[in-house]
C-alpha atoms as a PDB file:
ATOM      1  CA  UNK A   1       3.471  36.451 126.245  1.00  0.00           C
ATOM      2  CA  UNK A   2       6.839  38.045 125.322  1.00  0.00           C
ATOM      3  CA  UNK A   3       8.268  39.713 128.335  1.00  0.00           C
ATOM      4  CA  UNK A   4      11.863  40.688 127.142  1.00  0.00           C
ATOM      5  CA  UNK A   5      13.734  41.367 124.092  1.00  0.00           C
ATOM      6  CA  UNK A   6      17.332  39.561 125.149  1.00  0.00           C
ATOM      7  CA  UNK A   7      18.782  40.138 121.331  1.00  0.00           C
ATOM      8  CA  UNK A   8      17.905  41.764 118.141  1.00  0.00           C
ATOM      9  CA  UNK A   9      20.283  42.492 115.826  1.00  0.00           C
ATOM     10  CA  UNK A  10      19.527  43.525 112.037  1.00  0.00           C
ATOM     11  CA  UNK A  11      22.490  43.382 109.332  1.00  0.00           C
ATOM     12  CA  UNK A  12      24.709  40.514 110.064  1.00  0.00           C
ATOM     13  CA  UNK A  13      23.967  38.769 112.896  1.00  0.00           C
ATOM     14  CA  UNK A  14      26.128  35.419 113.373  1.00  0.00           C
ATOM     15  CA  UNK A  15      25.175  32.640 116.142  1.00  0.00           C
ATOM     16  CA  UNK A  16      23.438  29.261 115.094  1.00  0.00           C
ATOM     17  CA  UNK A  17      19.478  28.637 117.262  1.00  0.00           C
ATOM     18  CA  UNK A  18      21.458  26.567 119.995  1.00  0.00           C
ATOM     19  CA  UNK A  19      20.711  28.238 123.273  1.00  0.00           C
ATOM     20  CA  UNK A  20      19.980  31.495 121.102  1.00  0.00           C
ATOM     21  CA  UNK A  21      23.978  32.228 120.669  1.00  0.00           C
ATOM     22  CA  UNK A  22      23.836  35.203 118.321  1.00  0.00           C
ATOM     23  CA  UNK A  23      26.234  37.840 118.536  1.00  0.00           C
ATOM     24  CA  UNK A  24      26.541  40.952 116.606  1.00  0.00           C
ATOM     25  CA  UNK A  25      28.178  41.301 113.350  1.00  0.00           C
ATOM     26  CA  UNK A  26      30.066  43.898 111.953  1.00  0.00           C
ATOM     27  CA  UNK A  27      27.437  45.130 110.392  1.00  0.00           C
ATOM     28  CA  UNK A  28      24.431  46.370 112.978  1.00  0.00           C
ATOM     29  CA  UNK A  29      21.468  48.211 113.066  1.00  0.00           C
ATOM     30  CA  UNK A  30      20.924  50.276 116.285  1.00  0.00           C
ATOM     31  CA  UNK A  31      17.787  50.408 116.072  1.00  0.00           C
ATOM     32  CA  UNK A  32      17.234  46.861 116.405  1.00  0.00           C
ATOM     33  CA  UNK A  33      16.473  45.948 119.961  1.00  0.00           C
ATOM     34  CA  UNK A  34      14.145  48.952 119.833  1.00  0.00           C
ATOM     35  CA  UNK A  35      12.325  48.174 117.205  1.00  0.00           C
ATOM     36  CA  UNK A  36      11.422  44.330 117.841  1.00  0.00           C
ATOM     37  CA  UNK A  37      10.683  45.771 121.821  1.00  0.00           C
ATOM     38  CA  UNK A  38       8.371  48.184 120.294  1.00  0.00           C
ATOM     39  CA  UNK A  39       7.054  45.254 118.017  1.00  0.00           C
ATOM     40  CA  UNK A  40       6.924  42.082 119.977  1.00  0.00           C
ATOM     41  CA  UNK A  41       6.578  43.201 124.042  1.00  0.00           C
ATOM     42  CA  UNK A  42       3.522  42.121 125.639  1.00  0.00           C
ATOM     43  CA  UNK A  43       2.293  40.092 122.952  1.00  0.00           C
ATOM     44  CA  UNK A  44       1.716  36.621 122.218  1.00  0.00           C
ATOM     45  CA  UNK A  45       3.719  36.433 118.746  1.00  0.00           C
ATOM     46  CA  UNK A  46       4.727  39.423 116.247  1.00  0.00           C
ATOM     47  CA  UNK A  47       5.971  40.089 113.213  1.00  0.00           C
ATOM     48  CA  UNK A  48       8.607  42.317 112.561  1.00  0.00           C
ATOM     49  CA  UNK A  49       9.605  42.814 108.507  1.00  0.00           C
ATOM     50  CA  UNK A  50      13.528  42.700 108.250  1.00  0.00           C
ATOM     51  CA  UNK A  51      14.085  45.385 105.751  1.00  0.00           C
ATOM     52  CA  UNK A  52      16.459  48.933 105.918  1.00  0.00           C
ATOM     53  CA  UNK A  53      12.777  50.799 105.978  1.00  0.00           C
ATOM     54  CA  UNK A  54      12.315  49.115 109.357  1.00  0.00           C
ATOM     55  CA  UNK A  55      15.656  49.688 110.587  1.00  0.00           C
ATOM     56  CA  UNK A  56      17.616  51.887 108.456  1.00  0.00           C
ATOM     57  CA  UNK A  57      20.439  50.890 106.813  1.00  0.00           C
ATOM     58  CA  UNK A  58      23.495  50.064 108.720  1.00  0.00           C
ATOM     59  CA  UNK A  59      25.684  49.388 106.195  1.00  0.00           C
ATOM     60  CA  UNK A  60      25.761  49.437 102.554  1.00  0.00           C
ATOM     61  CA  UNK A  61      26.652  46.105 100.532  1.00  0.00           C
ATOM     62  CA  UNK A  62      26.041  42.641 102.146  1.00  0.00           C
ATOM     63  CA  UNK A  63      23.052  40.751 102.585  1.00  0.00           C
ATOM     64  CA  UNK A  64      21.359  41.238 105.780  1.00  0.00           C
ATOM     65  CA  UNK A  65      19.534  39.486 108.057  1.00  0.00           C
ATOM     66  CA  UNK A  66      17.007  39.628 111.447  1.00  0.00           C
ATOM     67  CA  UNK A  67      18.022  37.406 113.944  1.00  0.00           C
ATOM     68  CA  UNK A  68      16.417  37.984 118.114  1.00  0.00           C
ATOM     69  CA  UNK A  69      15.901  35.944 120.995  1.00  0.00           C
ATOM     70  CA  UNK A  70      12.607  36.825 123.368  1.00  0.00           C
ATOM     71  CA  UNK A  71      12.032  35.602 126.880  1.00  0.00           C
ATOM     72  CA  UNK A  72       8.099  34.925 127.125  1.00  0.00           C
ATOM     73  CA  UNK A  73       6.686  35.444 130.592  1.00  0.00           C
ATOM     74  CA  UNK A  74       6.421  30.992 131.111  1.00  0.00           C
ATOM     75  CA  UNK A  75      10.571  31.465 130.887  1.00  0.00           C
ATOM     76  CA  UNK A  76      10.606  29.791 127.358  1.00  0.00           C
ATOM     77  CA  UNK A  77      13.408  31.457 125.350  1.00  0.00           C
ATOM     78  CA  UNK A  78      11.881  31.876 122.031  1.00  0.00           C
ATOM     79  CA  UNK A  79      14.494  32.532 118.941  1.00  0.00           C
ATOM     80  CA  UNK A  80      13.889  33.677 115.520  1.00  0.00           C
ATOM     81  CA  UNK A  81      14.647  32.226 112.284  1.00  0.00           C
ATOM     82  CA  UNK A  82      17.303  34.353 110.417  1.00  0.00           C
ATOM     83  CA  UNK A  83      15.153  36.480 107.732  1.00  0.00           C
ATOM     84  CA  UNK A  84      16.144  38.141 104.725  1.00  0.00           C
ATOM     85  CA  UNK A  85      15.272  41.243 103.352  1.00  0.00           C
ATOM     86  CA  UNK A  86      11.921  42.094 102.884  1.00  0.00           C
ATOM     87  CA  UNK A  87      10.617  39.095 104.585  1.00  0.00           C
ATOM     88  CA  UNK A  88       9.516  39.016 108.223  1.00  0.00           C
ATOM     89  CA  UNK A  89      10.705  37.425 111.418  1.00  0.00           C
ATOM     90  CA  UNK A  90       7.818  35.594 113.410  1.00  0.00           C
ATOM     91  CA  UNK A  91       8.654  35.057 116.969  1.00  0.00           C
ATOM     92  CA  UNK A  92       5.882  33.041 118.652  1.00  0.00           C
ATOM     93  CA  UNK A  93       5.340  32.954 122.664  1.00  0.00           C
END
Protein backbone atom coordinates (compact mmCIF):
# COMPACT_ATOMS: atom_id res chain seq x y z
CA UNK A 1 0.00 0.00 0.00
CA UNK A 2 1.32 3.54 -0.70
CA UNK A 3 2.02 5.24 2.53
CA UNK A 4 3.84 8.52 1.39
CA UNK A 5 4.13 10.72 -1.50
CA UNK A 6 8.19 11.60 -1.20
CA UNK A 7 8.06 13.56 -4.82
CA UNK A 8 5.67 14.67 -7.41
CA UNK A 9 6.48 17.13 -9.61
CA UNK A 10 4.42 17.97 -12.93
CA UNK A 11 6.12 20.23 -15.78
CA UNK A 12 9.74 19.47 -15.98
CA UNK A 13 10.90 17.27 -13.66
CA UNK A 14 14.72 16.15 -14.23
CA UNK A 15 16.36 13.06 -12.23
CA UNK A 16 16.93 9.58 -14.00
CA UNK A 17 14.85 6.18 -11.81
CA UNK A 18 18.23 5.55 -9.86
CA UNK A 19 17.36 5.78 -6.21
CA UNK A 20 14.30 8.03 -7.40
CA UNK A 21 16.74 11.27 -7.90
CA UNK A 22 14.25 13.72 -9.37
CA UNK A 23 14.44 17.22 -8.63
CA UNK A 24 12.30 20.00 -9.70
CA UNK A 25 12.58 21.84 -12.85
CA UNK A 26 12.05 25.21 -13.65
CA UNK A 27 8.97 24.62 -14.65
CA UNK A 28 6.52 23.15 -11.62
CA UNK A 29 3.18 22.54 -10.85
CA UNK A 30 2.20 23.21 -7.17
CA UNK A 31 -0.28 21.27 -7.12
CA UNK A 32 1.60 18.24 -7.70
CA UNK A 33 2.40 16.53 -4.46
CA UNK A 34 -1.25 17.22 -3.63
CA UNK A 35 -2.72 15.85 -6.24
CA UNK A 36 -0.85 12.33 -6.57
CA UNK A 37 -1.41 12.29 -2.31
CA UNK A 38 -4.99 12.78 -2.99
CA UNK A 39 -4.66 10.10 -5.86
CA UNK A 40 -2.33 7.38 -4.80
CA UNK A 41 -2.38 7.35 -0.57
CA UNK A 42 -3.64 4.30 0.90
CA UNK A 43 -3.89 2.41 -2.13
CA UNK A 44 -2.32 -0.42 -3.71
CA UNK A 45 -1.48 1.30 -7.24
CA UNK A 46 -3.15 4.55 -8.93
CA UNK A 47 -3.32 6.32 -11.76
CA UNK A 48 -2.88 9.80 -11.99
CA UNK A 49 -3.35 11.44 -15.83
CA UNK A 50 -0.41 13.98 -16.38
CA UNK A 51 -2.22 16.71 -18.12
CA UNK A 52 -2.62 20.86 -17.19
CA UNK A 53 -6.53 19.80 -16.39
CA UNK A 54 -5.07 17.74 -13.55
CA UNK A 55 -2.65 20.17 -12.44
CA UNK A 56 -3.03 23.41 -14.05
CA UNK A 57 -0.67 24.79 -16.09
CA UNK A 58 2.56 25.91 -14.69
CA UNK A 59 4.06 27.24 -17.45
CA UNK A 60 3.27 27.88 -20.94
CA UNK A 61 5.56 26.33 -23.82
CA UNK A 62 7.63 23.13 -23.14
CA UNK A 63 6.67 19.70 -23.00
CA UNK A 64 5.82 18.45 -19.68
CA UNK A 65 6.05 15.61 -17.82
CA UNK A 66 4.83 13.53 -14.35
CA UNK A 67 7.54 12.18 -12.60
CA UNK A 68 6.91 10.91 -8.32
CA UNK A 69 8.44 8.63 -6.05
CA UNK A 70 5.96 6.74 -3.30
CA UNK A 71 7.08 4.92 -0.21
CA UNK A 72 4.61 1.79 0.13
CA UNK A 73 4.01 0.71 3.70
CA UNK A 74 6.71 -2.82 3.05
CA UNK A 75 9.47 0.30 2.67
CA UNK A 76 9.75 -0.37 -1.17
CA UNK A 77 10.35 3.02 -2.86
CA UNK A 78 8.21 2.82 -5.84
CA UNK A 79 9.06 5.50 -8.82
CA UNK A 80 7.13 6.47 -11.77
CA UNK A 81 7.87 6.40 -15.32
CA UNK A 82 8.12 10.00 -16.74
CA UNK A 83 4.58 10.56 -18.62
CA UNK A 84 3.61 12.89 -21.15
CA UNK A 85 0.71 14.81 -21.60
CA UNK A 86 -2.43 13.30 -21.59
CA UNK A 87 -1.15 9.97 -20.65
CA UNK A 88 -1.11 8.63 -17.09
CA UNK A 89 1.48 7.76 -14.52
CA UNK A 90 0.91 4.20 -12.88
CA UNK A 91 2.67 3.81 -9.65
CA UNK A 92 2.23 0.24 -8.37
CA UNK A 93 2.78 -0.79 -4.49
Amino acid sequence: MISVVSFASFGTPTGGFQCAAYARGSCDAGSSTYVVERECLFRNSCRVLASDATFGEPCYGPAKSLRASVLCSDKRVVASFPSTPASSSLLPA
